[in-house]
Protein backbone atom coordinates (compact mmCIF):
# COMPACT_ATOMS: atom_id res chain seq x y z
CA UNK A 1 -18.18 -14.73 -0.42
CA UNK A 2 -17.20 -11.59 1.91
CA UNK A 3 -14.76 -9.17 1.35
CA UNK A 4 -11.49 -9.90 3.49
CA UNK A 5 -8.32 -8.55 4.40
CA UNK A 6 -5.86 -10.37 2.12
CA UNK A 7 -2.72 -8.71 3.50
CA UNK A 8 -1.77 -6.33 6.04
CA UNK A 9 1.71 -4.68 6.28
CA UNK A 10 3.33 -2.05 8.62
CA UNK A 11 6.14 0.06 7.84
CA UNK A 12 7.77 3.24 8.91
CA UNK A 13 8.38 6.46 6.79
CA UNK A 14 12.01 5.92 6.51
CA UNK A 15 14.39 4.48 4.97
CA UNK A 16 14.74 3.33 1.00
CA UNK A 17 11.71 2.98 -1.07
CA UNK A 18 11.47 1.38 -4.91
CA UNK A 19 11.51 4.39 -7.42
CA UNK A 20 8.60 3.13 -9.07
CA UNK A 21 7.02 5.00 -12.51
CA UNK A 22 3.52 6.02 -12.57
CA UNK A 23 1.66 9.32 -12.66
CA UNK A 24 -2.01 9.86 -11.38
CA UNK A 25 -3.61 12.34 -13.86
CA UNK A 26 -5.08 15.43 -12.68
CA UNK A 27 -3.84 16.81 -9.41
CA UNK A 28 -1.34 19.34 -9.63
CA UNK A 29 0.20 18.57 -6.46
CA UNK A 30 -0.22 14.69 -6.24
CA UNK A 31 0.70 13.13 -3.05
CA UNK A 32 2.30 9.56 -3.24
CA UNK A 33 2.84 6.77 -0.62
CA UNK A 34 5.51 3.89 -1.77
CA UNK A 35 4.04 1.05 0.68
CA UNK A 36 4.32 -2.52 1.14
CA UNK A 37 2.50 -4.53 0.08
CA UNK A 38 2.65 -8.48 0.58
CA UNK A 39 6.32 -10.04 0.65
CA UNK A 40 7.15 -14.04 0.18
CA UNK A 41 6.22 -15.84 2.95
CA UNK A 42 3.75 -13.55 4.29
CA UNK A 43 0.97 -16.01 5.80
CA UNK A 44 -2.31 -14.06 6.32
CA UNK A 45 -5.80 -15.43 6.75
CA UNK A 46 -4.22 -18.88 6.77
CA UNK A 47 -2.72 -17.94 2.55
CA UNK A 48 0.60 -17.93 1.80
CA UNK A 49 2.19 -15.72 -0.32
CA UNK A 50 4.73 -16.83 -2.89
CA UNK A 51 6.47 -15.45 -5.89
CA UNK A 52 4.29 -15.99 -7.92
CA UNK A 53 1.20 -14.65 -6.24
CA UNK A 54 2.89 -11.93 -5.48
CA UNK A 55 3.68 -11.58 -9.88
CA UNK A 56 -0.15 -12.09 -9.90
CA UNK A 57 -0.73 -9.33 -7.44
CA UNK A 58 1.75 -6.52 -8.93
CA UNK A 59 -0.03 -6.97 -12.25
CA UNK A 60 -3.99 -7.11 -11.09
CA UNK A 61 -3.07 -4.01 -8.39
CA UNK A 62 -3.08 -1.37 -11.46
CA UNK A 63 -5.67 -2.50 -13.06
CA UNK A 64 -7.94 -3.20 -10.41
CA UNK A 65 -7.46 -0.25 -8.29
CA UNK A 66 -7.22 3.07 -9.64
CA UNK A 67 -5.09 4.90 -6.82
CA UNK A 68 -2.23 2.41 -7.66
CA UNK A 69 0.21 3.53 -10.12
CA UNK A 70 2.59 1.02 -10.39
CA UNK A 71 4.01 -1.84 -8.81
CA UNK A 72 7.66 -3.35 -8.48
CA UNK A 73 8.95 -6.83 -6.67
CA UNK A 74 12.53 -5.75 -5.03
CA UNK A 75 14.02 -8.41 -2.63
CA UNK A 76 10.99 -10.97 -2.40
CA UNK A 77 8.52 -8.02 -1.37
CA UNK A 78 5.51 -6.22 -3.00
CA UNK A 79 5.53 -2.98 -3.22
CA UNK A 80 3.15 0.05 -4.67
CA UNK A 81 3.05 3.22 -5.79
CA UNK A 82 -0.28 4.82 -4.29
CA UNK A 83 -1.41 7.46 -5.19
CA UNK A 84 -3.35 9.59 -2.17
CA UNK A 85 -6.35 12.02 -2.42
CA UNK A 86 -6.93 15.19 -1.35
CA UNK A 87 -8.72 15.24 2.45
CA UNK A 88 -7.92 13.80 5.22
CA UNK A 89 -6.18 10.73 4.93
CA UNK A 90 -3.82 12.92 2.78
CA UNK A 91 -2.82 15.07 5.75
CA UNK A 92 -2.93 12.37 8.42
CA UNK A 93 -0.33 10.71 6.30
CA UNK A 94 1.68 13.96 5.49
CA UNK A 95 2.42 14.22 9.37
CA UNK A 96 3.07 11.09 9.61
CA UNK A 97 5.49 11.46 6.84
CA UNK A 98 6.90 14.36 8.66
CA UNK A 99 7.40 12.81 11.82
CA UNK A 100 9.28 9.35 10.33
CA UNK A 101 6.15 7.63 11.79
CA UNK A 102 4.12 4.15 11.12
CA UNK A 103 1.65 3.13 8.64
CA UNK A 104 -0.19 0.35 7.89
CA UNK A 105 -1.46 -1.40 4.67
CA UNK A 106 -4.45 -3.12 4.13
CA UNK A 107 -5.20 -4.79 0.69
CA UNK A 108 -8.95 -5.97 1.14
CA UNK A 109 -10.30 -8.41 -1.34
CA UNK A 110 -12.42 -11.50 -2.56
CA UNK A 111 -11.59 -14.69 -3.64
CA UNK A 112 -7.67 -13.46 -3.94
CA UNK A 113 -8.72 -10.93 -6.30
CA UNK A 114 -7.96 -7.18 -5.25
CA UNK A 115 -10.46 -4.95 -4.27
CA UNK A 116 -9.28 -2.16 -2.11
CA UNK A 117 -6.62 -0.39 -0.61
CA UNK A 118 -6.03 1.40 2.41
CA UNK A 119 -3.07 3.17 4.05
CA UNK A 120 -4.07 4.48 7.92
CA UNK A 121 -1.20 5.89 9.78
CA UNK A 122 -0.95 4.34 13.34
CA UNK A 123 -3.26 5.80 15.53
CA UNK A 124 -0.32 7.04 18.06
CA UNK A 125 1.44 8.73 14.92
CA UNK A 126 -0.99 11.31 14.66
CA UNK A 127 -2.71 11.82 17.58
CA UNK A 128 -1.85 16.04 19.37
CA UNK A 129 1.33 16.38 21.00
């Protein structure tokens, strides 16, 4: 069975975000994203999302993906603490950041299990200006 996207949320860098616990060990200047992740009544690849998938999801995410240091449910929505690498994506996301912009997330996987995540700021967020 092929990998697939499982769910795929956009938000905007602003606005409240869960204060959710978690560290990522070794980086002295860690860089965190708080994104969404799958909320009730998402429908996505013809699967819908309920409660309890969404219990199922917050408790695999940690343990299944490495970057993720903790998860929270607030208001029927799914939401992670990821933790972001040095490089690229890192600074792409900074700007983003900076300017208030858009980001999607993209929670790949197979057979409903987790098996990556990825965070990619809208192209138009950080293109030159």
């Amino acid at each position: 069975m092929p990998v697939v996207i499982l769910s795929r949320m956009t938000q905007r860098f602003r606005g409240q975000v869960p204060a959710i616990e978690g560290e990522y060990p070794g980086d002295s200047e860690p860089f965190y994203v708080t994104a969404k992740i799958a909320a009730v009544d998402q429908v996505f690849n013809s699967s819908r999302f309920d409660r309890e998938r969404l219990q199922g999801l917050a408790a695999q995410l940690p343990q299944a993906l490495p970057d993720v240091v903790g998860c929270e449910i607030v208001e029927d929505i799914l939401w992670a603490k990821v933790y972001i690498a040095p490089g690229d994506a890192r600074e792409r996301l900074r700007m983003t950041r900076r300017r208030g912009g858009k980001f999607i997330t993209y929670l790949n996987g197979m057979n409903g299990r987790p098996m990556s995540l990825r965070l990619v700021p809208e192209r138009a967020e950080y293109g030159p200006n």
